[in-house]
N, C-alpha and C. Protein backbone atom coordinates (compact mmCIF):
# COMPACT_ATOMS: atom_id res chain seq x y z
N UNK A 1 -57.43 55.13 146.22
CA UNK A 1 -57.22 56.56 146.00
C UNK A 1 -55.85 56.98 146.52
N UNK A 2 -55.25 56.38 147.41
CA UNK A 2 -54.17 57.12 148.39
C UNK A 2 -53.05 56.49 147.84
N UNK A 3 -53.60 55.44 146.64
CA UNK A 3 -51.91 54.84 145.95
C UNK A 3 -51.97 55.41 144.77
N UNK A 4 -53.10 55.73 144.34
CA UNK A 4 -53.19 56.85 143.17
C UNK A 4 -51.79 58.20 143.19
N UNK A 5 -52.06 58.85 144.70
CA UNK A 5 -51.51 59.81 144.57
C UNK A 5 -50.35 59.79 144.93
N UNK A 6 -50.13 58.31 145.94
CA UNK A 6 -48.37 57.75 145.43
C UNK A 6 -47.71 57.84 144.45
N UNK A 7 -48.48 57.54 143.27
CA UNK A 7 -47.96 57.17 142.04
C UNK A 7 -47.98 58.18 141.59
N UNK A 8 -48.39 59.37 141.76
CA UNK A 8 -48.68 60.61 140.98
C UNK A 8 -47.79 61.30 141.56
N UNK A 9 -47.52 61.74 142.75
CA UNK A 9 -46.01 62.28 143.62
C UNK A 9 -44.70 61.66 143.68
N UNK A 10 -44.83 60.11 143.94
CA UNK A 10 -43.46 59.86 144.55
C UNK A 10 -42.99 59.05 143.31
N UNK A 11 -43.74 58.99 142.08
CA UNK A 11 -42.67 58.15 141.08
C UNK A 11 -42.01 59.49 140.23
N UNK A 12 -42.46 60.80 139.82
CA UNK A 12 -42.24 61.78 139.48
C UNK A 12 -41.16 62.44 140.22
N UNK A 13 -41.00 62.12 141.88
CA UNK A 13 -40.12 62.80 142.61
C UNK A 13 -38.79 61.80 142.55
N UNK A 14 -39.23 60.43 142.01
CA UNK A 14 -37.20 59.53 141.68
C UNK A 14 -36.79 59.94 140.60
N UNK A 15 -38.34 59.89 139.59
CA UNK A 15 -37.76 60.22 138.24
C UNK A 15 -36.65 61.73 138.23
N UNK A 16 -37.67 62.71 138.87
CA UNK A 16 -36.87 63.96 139.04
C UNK A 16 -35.54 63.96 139.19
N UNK A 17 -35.14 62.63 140.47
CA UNK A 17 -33.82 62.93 141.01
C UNK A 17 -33.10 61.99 140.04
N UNK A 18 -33.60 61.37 139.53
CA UNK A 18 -32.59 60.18 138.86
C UNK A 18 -32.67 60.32 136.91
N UNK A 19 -33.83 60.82 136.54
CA UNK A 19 -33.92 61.05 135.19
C UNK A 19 -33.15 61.77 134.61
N UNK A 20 -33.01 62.02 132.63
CA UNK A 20 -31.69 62.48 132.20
C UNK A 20 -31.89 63.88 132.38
N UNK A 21 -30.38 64.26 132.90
CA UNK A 21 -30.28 65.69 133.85
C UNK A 21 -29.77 66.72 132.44
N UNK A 22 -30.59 68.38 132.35
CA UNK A 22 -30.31 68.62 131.25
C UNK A 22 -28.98 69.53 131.42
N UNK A 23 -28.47 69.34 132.30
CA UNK A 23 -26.81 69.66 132.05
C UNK A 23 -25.93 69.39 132.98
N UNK A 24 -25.16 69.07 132.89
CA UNK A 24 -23.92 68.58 133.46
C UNK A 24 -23.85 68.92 135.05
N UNK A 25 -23.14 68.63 135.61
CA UNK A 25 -22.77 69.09 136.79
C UNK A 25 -22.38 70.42 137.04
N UNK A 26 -23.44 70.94 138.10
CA UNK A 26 -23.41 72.58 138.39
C UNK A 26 -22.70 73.17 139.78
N UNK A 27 -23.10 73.92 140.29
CA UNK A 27 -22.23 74.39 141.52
C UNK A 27 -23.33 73.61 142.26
N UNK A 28 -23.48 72.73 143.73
CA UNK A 28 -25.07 72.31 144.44
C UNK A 28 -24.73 73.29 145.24
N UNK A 29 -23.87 74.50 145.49
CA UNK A 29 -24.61 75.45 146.04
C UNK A 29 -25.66 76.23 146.08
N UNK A 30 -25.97 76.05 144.33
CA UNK A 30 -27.21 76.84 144.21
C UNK A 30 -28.67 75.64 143.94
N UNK A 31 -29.94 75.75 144.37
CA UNK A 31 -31.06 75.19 144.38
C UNK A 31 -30.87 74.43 143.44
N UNK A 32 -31.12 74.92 141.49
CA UNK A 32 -31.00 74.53 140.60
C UNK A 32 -29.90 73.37 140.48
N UNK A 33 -28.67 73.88 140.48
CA UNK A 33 -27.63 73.40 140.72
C UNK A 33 -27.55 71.76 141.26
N UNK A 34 -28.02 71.87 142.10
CA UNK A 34 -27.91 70.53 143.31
C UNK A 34 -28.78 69.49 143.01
N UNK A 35 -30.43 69.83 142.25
CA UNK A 35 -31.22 69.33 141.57
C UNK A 35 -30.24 68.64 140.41
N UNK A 36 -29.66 69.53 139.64
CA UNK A 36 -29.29 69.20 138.62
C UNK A 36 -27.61 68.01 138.64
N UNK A 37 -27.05 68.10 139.34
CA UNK A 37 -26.18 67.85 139.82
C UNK A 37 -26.70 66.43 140.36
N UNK A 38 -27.17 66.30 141.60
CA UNK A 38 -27.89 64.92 142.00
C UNK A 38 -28.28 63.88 141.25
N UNK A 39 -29.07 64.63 140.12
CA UNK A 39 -29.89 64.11 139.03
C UNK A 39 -28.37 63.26 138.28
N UNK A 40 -27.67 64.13 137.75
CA UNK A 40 -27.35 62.52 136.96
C UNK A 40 -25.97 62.00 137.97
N UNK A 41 -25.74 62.17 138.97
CA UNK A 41 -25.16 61.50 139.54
C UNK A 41 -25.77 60.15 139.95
N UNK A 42 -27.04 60.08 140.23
CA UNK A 42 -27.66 59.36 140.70
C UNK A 42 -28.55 58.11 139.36
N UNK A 43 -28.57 58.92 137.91
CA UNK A 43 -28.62 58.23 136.82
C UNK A 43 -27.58 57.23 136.42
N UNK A 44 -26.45 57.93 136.57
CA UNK A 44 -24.90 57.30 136.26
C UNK A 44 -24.77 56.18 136.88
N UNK A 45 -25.56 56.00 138.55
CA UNK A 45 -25.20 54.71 139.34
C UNK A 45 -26.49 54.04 139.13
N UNK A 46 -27.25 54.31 138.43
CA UNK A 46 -28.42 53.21 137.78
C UNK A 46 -27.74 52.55 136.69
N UNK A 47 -26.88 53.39 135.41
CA UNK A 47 -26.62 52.68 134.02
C UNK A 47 -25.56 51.81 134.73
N UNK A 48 -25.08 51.60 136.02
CA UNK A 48 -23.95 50.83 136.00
C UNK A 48 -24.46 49.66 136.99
N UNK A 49 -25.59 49.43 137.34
CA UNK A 49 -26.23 48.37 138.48
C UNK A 49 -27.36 47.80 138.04
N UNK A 50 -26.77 46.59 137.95
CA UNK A 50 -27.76 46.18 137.24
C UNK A 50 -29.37 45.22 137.94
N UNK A 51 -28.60 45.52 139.70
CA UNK A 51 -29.37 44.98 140.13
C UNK A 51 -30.62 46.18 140.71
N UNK A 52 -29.94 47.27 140.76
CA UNK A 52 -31.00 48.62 140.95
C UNK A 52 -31.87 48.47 139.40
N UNK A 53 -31.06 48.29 138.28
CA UNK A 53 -32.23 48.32 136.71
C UNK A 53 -33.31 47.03 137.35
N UNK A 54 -32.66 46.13 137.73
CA UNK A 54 -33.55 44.70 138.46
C UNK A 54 -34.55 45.27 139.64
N UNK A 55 -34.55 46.39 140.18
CA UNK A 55 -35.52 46.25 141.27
C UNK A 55 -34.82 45.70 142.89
N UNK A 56 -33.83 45.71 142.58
CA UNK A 56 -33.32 44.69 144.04
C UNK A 56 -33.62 46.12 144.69
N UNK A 57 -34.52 45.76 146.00
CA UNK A 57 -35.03 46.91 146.99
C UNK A 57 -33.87 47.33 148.21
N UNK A 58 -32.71 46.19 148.48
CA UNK A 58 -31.99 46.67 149.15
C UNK A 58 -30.73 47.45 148.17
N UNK A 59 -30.43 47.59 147.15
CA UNK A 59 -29.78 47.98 146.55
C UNK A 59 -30.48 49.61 146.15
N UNK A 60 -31.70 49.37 146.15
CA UNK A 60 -32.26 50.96 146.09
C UNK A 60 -32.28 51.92 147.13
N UNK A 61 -32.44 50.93 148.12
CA UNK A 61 -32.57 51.76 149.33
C UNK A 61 -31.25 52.16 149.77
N UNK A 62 -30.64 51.54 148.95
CA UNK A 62 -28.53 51.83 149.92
C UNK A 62 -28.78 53.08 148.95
N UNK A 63 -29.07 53.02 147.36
CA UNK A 63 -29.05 54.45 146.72
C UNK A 63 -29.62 55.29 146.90
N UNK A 64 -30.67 55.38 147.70
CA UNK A 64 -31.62 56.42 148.39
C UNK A 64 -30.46 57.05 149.18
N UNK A 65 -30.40 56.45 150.27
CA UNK A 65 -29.81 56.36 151.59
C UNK A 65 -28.54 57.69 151.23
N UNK A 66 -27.80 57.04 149.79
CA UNK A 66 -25.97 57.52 150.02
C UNK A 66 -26.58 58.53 148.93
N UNK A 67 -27.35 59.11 147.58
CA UNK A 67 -27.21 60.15 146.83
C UNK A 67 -28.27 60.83 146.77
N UNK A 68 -29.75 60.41 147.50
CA UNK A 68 -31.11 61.36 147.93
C UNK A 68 -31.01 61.97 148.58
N UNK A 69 -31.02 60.84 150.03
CA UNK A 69 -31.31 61.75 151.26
C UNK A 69 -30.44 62.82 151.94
N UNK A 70 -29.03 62.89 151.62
CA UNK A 70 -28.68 63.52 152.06
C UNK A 70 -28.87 64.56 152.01
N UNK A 71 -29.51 64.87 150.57
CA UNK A 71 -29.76 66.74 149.94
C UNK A 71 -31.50 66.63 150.04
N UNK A 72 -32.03 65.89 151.25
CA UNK A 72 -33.70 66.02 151.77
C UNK A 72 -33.62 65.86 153.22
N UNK A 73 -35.09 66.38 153.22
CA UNK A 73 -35.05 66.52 154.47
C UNK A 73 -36.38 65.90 155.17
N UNK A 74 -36.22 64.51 155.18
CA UNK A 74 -37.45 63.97 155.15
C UNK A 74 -38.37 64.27 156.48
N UNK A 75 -37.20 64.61 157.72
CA UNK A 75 -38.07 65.10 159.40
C UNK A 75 -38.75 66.10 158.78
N UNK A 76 -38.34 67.56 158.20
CA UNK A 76 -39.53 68.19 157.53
C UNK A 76 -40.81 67.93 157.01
N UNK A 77 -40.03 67.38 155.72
CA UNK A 77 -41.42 66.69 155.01
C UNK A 77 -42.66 66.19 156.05
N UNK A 78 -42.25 65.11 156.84
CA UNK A 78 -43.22 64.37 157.72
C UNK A 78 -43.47 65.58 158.95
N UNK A 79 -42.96 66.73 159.42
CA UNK A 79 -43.66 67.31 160.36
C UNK A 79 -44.27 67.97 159.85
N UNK A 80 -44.26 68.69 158.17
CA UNK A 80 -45.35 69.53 157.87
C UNK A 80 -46.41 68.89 157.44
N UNK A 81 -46.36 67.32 157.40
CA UNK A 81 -47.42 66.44 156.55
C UNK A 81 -48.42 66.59 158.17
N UNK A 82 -47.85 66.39 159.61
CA UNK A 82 -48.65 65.80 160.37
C UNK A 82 -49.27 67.11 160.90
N UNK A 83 -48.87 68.17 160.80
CA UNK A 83 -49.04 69.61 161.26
C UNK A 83 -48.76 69.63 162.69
N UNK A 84 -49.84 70.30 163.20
CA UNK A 84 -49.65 70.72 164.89
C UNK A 84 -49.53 69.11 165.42
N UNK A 85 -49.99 67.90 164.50
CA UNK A 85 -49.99 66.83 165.45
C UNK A 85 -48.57 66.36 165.77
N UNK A 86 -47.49 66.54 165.37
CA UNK A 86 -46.24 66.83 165.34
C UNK A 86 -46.14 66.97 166.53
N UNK A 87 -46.50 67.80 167.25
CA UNK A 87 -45.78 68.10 168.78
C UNK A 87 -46.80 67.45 169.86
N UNK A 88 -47.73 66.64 169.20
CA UNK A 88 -48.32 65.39 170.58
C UNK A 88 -47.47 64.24 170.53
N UNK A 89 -46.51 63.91 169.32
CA UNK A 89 -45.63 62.65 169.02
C UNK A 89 -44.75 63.33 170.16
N UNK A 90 -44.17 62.17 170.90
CA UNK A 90 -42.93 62.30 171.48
C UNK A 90 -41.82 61.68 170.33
N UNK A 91 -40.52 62.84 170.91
CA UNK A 91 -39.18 62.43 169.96
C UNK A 91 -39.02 60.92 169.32
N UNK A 92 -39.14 59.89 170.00
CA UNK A 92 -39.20 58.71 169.29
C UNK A 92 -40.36 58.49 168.25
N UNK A 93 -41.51 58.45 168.73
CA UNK A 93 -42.65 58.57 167.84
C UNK A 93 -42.43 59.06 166.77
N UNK A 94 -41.75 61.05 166.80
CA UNK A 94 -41.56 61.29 165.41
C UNK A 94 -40.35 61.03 164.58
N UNK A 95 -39.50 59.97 165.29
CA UNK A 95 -38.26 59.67 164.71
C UNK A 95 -38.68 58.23 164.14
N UNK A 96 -39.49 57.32 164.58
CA UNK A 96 -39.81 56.27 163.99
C UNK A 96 -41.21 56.06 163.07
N UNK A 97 -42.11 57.28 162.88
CA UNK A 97 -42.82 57.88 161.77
C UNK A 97 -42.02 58.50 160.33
N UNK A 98 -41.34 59.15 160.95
CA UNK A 98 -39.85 59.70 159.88
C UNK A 98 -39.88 58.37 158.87
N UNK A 99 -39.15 57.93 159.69
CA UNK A 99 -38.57 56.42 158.77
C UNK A 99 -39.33 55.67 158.14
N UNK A 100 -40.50 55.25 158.86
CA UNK A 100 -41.86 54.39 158.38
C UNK A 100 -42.25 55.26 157.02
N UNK A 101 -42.98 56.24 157.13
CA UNK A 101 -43.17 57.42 156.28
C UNK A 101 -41.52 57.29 155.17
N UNK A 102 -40.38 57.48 155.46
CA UNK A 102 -39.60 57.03 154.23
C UNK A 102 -39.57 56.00 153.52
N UNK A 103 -39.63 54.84 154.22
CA UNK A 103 -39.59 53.41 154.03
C UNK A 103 -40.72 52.85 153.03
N UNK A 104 -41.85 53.73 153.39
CA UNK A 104 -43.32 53.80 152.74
C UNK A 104 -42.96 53.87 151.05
N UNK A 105 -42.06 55.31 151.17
CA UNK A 105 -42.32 55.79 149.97
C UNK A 105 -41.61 55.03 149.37
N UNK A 106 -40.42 54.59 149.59
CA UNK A 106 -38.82 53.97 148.84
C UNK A 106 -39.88 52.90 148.17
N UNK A 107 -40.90 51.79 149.25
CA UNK A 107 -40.69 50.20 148.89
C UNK A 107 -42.46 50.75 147.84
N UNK A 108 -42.83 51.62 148.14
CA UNK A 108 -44.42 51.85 147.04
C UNK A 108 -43.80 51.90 145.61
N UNK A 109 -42.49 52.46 145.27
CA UNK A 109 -42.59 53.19 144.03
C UNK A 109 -40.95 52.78 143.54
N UNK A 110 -40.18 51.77 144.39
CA UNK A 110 -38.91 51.61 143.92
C UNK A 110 -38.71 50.95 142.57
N UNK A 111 -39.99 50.57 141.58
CA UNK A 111 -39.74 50.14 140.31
C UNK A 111 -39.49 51.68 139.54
N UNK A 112 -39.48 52.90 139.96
CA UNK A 112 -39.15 54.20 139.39
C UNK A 112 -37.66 53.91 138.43
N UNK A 113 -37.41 53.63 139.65
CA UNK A 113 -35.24 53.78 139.51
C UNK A 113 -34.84 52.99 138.01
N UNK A 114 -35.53 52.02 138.16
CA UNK A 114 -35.13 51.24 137.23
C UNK A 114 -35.91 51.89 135.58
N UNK A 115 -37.28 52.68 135.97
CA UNK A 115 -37.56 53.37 134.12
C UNK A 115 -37.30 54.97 134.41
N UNK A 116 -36.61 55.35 135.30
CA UNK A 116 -35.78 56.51 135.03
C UNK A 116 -35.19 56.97 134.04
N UNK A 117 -34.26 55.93 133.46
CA UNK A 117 -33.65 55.99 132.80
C UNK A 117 -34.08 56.51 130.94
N UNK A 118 -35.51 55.84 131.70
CA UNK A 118 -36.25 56.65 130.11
C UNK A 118 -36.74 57.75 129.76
N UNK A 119 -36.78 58.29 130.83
CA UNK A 119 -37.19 59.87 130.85
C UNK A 119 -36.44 60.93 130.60
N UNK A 120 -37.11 61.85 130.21
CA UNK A 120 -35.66 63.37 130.05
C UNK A 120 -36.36 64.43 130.87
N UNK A 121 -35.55 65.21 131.18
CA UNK A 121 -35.89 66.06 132.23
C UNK A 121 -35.83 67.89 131.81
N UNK A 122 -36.36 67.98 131.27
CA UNK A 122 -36.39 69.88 131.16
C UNK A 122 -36.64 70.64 132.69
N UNK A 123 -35.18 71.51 132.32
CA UNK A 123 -35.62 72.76 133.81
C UNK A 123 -35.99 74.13 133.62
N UNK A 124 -36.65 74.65 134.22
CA UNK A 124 -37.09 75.98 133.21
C UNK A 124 -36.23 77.06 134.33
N UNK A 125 -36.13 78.10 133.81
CA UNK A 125 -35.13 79.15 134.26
C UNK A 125 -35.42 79.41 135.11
N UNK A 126 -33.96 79.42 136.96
CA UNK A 126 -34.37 79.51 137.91
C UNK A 126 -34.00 80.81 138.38
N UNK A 127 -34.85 81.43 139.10
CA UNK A 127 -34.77 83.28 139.63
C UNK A 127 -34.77 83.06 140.60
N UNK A 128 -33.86 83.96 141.88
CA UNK A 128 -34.08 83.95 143.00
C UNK A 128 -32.98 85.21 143.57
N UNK A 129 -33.07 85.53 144.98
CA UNK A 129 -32.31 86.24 145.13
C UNK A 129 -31.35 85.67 146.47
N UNK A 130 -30.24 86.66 146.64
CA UNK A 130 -29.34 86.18 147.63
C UNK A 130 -30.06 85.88 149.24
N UNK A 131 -31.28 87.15 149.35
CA UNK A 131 -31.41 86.72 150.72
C UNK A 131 -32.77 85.28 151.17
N UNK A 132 -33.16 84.88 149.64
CA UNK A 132 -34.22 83.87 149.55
C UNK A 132 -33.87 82.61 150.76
N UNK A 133 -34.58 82.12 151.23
CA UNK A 133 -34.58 81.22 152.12
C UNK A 133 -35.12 79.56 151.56
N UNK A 134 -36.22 79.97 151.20
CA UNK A 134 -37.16 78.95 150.75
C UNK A 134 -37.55 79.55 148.72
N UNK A 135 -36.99 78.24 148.49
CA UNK A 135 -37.28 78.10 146.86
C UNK A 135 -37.96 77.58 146.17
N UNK A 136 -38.43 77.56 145.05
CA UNK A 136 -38.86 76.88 144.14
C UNK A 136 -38.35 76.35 143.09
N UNK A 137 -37.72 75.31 142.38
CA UNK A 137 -37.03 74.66 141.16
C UNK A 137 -38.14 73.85 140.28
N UNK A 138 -37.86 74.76 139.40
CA UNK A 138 -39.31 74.09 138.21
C UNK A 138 -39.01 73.32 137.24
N UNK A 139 -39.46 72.17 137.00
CA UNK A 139 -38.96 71.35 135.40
C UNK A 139 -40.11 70.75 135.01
N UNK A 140 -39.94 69.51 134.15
CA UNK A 140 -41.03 69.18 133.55
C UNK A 140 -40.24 68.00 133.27
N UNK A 141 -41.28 66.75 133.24
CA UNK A 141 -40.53 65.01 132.72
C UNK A 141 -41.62 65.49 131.29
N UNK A 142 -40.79 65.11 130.22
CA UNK A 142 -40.49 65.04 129.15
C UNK A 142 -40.83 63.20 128.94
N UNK A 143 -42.49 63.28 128.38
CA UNK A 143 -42.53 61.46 127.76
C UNK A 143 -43.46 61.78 126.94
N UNK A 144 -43.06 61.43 125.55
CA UNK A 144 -43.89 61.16 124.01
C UNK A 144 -43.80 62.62 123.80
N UNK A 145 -43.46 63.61 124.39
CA UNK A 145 -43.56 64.73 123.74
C UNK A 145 -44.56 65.58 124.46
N UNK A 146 -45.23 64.83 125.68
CA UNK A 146 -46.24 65.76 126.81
C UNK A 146 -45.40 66.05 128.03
N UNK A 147 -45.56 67.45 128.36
CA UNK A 147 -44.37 67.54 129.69
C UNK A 147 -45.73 67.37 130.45
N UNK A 148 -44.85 67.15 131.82
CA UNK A 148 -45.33 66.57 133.05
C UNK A 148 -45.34 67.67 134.31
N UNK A 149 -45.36 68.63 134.05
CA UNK A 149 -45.00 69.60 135.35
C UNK A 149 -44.46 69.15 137.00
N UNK A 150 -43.46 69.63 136.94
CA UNK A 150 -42.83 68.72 138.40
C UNK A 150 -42.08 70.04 139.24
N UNK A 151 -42.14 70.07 140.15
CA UNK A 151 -41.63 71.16 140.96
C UNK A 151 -40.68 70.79 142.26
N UNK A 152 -39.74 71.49 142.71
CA UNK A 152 -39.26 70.90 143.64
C UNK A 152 -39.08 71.89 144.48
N UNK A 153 -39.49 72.32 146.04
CA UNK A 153 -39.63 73.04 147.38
C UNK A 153 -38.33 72.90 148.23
N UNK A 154 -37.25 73.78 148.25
CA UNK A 154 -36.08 73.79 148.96
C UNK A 154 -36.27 74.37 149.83
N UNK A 155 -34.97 74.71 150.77
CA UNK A 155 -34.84 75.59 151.91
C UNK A 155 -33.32 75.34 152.16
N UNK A 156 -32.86 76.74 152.53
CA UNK A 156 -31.74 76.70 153.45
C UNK A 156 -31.68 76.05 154.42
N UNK A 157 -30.48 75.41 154.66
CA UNK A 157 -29.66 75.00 155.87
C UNK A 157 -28.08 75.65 156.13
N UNK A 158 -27.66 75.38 157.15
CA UNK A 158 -26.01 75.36 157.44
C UNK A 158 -25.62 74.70 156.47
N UNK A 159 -26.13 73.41 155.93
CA UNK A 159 -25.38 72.39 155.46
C UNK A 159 -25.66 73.02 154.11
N UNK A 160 -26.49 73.42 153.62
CA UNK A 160 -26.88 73.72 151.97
C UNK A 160 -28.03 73.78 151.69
N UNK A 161 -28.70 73.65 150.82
CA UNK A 161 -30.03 73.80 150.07
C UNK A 161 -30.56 72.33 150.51
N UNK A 162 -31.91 72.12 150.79
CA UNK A 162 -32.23 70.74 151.11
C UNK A 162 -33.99 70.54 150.58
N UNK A 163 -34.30 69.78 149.90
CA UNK A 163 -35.27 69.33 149.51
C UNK A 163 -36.44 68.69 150.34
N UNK A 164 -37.79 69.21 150.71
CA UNK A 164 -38.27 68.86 151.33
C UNK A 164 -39.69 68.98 150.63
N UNK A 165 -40.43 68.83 150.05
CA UNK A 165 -41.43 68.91 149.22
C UNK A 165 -41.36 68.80 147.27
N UNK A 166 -42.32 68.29 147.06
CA UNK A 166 -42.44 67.85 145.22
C UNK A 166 -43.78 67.85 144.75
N UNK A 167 -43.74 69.19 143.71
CA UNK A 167 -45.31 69.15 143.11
C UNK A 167 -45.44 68.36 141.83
N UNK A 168 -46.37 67.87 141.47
CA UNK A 168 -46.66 67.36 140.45
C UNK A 168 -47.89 68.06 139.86
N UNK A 169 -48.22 68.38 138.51
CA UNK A 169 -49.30 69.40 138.50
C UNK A 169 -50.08 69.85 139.37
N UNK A 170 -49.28 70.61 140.20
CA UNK A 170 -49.89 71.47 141.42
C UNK A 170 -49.88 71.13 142.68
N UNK A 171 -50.10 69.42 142.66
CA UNK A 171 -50.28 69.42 144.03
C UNK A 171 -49.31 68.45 144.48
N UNK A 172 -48.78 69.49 145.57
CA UNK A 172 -47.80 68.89 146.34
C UNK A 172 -48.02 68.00 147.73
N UNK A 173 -46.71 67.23 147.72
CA UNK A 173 -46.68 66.36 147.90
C UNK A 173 -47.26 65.99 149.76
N UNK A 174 -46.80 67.20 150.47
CA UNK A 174 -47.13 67.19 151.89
C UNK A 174 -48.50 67.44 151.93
N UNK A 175 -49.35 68.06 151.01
CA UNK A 175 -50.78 68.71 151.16
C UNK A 175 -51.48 67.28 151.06
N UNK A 176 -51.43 66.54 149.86
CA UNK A 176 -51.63 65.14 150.12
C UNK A 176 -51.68 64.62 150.93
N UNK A 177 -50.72 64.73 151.92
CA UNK A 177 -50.67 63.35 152.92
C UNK A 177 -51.20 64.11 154.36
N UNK A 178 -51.64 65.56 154.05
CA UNK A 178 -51.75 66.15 155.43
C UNK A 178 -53.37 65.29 156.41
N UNK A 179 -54.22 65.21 154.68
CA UNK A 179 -55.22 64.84 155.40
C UNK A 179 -55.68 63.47 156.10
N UNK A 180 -54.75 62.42 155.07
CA UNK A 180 -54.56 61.14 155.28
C UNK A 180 -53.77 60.88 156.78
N UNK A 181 -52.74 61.90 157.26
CA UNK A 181 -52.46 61.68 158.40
C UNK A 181 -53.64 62.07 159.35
N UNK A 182 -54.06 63.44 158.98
CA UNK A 182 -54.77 63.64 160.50
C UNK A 182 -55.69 62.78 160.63
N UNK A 183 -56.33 62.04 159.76
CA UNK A 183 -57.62 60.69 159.80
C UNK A 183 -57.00 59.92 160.55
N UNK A 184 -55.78 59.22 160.45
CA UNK A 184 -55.20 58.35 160.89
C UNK A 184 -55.27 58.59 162.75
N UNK A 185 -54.85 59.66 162.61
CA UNK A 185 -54.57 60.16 163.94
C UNK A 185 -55.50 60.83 165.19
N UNK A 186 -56.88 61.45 164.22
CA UNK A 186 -58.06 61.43 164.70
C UNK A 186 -58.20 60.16 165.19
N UNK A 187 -58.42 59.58 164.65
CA UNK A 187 -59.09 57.93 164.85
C UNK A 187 -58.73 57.27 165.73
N UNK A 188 -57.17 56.95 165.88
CA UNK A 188 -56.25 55.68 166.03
C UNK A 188 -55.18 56.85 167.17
N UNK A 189 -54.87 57.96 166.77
CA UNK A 189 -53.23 58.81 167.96
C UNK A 189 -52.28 58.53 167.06
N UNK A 190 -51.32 59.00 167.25
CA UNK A 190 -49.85 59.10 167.23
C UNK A 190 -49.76 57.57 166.40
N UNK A 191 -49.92 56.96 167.78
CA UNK A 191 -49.50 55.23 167.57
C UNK A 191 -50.26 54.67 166.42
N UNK A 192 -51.36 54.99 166.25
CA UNK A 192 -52.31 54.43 165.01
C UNK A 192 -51.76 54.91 164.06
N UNK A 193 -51.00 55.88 163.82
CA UNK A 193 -50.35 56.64 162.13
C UNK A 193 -49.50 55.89 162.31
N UNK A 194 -48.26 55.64 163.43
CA UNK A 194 -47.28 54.69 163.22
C UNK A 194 -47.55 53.18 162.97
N UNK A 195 -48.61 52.98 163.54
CA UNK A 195 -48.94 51.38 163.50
C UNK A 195 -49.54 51.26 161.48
N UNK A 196 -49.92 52.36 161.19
CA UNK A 196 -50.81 51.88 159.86
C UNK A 196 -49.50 52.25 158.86
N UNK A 197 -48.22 53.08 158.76
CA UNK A 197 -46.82 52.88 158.23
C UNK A 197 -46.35 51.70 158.66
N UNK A 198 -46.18 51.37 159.80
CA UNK A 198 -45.59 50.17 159.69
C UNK A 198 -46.13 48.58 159.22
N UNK A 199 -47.65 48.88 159.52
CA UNK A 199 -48.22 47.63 158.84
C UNK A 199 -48.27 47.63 157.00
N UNK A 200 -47.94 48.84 156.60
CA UNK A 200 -48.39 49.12 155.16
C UNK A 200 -46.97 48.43 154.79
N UNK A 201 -45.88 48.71 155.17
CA UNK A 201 -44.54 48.15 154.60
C UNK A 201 -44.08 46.89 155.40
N UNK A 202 -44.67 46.27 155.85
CA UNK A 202 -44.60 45.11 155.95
C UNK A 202 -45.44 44.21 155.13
N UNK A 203 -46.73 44.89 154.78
CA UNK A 203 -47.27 44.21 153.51
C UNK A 203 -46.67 44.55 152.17
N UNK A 204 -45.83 45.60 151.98
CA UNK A 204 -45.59 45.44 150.96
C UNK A 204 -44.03 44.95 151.12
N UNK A 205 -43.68 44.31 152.30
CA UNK A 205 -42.30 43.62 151.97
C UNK A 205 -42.43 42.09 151.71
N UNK A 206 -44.00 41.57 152.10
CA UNK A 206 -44.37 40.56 151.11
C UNK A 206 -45.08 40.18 150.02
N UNK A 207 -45.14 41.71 149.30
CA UNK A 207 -45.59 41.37 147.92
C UNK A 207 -46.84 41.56 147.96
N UNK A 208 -47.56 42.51 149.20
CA UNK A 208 -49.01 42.65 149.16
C UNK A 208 -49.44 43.81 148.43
């Protein structure tokens, strides 16, 4: 069930960033913009690697690393996934959950990058106003002619607009994992959510 909804969130959320972007490069000052902008920057360095079209996982993860993450905010993501349990982790705990929790998602779903390329991406018209904080950017993956509803959850920073949540018909992506963490953490603490990320990507760094 819980790779089900991997596959239902986090291959929709590369496609998003990496699928064909429906216009050119925009200002990434604005929400839309930066979505759109990312998007085929990050397509452009798929049609030219042929070892990212191959799957090579360290070559995906260097492209995560240098044209995703910078415009996400994955400490978010993972403190609203764990809720109040967030502040029983000490700073290391939630700095090496962060990563596990990234690492998770990159090595579950890194065959995305490579059928990105087949997808098209519709954005539907974005409204907002100057003093908005927290956004919404709406599109749809476009395959055989059925859209896919895909959403993307921003927020201000100093630095710019930053991505920290992705719906896929409706349900987003932190609500998912809220409950799967607190089980973990009921059960097992802090250390048991970190111990069951880190054992999950070590099985899948041998092919389990």
């Amino acid at each position: 069930m819980l790779k089900n909804l991997f596959s239902l969130l986090f291959f929709p959320m590369l496609v998003g960033l990496c699928g064909v972007a429906a216009a050119q490069s925009e200002d990434m000052s604005s929400p839309d913009g930066l979505i759109k902008t990312v998007t085929q920057q990050v397509l452009n360095q798929i049609k030219n690697d042929k070892e990212i079209q191959a799957g090579d996982m360290a070559r995906i993860t260097e492209l995560v690393n240098e044209k995703i993450l910078p415009y996400s905010d994955f400490t978010r993501t993972t403190r609203l996934a764990m809720g109040r349990n967030w502040n029983s982790a000490t700073p290391q705990q939630q700095q090496q959950i962060v990563e596990q929790f990234k690492l998770l998602l990159i090595r579950t779903y890194s065959g995305a990058l490579a059928q990105a390329r087949d997808k098209q991406i519709e954005y539907q018209p974005f409204h907002s106003s100057p003093a908005d904080t927290d956004v919404v950017v709406r599109s749809a993956i476009v395959n055989n002619g059925s859209p896919l509803e895909l959403d993307y959850r921003l927020y201000k920073t100093p630095q710019g607009w930053r991505v920290y949540d992705i719906s896929v018909l409706g349900a987003w992506l932190i609500q998912v994992y809220q409950q799967q963490f607190a089980d973990q953490i009921a059960q097992h603490g802090v250390d048991g959510l970190l111990n069951f990320l880190t054992q999950r990507n070590q099985q899948l760094s041998t092919g389990q």
